[in-house]
C-alpha atoms as a PDB file:
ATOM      1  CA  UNK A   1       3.537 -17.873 -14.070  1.00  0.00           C
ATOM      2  CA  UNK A   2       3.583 -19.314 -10.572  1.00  0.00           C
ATOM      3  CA  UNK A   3       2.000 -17.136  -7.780  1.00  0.00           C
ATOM      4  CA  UNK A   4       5.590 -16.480  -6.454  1.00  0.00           C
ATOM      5  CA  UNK A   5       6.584 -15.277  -9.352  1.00  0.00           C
ATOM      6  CA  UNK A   6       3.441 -12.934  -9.641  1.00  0.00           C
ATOM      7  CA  UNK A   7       3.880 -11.750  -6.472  1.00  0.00           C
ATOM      8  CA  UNK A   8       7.551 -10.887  -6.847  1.00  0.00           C
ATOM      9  CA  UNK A   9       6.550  -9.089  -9.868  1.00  0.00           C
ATOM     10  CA  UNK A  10       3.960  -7.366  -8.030  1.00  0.00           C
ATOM     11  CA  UNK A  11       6.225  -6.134  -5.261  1.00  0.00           C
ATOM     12  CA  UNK A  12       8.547  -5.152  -7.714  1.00  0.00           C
ATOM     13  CA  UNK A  13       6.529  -3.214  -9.683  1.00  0.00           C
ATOM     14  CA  UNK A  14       4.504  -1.382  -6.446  1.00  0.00           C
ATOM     15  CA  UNK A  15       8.271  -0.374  -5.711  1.00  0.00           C
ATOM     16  CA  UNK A  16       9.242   0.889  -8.412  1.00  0.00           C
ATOM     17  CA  UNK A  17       6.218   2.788  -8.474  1.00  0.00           C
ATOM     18  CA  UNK A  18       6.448   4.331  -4.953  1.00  0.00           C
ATOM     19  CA  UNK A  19       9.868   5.572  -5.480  1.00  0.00           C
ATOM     20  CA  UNK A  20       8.750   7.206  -8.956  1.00  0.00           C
ATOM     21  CA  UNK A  21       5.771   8.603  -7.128  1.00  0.00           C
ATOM     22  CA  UNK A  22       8.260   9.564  -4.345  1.00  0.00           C
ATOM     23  CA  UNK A  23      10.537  11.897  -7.319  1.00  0.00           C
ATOM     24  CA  UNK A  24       7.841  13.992  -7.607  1.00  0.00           C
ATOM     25  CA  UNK A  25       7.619  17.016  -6.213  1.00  0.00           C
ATOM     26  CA  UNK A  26       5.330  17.856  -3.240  1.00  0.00           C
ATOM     27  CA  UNK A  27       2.643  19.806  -4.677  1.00  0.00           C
ATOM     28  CA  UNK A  28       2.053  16.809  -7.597  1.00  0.00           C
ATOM     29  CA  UNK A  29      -1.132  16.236  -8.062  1.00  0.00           C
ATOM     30  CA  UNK A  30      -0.496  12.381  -8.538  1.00  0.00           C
ATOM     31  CA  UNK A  31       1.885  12.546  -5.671  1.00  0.00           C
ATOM     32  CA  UNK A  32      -1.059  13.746  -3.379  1.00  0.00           C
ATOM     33  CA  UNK A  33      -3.347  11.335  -4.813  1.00  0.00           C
ATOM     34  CA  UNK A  34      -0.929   8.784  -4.188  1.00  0.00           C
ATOM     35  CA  UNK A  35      -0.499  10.514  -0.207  1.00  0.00           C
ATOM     36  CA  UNK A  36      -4.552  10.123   0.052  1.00  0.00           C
ATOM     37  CA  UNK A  37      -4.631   6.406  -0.972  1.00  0.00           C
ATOM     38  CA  UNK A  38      -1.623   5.458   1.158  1.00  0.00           C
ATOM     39  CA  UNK A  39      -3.319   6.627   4.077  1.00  0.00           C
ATOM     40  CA  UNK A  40      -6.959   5.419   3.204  1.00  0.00           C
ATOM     41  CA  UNK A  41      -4.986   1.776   2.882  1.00  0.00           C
ATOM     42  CA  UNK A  42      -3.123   1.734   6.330  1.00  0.00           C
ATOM     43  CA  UNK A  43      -6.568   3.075   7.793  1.00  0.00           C
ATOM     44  CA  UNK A  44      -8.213   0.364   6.453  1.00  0.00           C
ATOM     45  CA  UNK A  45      -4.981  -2.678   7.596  1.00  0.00           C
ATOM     46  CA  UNK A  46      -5.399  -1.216  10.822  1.00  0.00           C
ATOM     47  CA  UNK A  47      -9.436  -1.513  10.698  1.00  0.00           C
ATOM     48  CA  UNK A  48      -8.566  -5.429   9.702  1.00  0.00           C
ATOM     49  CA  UNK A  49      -5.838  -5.725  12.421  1.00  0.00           C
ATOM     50  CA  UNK A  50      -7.850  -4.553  14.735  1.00  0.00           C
ATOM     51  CA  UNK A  51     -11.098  -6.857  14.506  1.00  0.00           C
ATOM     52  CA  UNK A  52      -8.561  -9.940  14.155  1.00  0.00           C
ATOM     53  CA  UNK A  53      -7.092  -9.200  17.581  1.00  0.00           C
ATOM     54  CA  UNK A  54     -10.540  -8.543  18.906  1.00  0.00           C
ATOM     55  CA  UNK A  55     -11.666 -11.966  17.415  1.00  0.00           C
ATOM     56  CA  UNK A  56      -9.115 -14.012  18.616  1.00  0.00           C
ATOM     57  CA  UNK A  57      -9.020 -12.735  22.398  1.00  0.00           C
ATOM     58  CA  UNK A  58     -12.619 -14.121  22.633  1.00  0.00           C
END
């Protein structure tokens, strides 16, 4: 499998995923797990983002 194929299938499955996790009702367990991680990950994108745009104004 090509990496554009993996990827697709990647995407597609992260999807499908979110909108199952999405079904669940608000006091889930896995839904607030899923709410933590979400939030750890865009934390940690904006961490990234951050230092690049501080690296490249130098």
């Amino acid at each position: 499998m090509s990496v554009k194929g993996w990827a697709i299938t990647m995407g597609i499955g992260a999807a499908a995923g979110a909108v199952a996790i999405m079904m669940m009702p608000k006091n889930n367990p896995t839904r607030k797990l899923a709410a933590k991680a979400a939030d750890k990950v865009e934390e940690a994108a904006s961490k990234v983002s951050s230092k690049l745009t501080n690296s490249l104004e130098m």
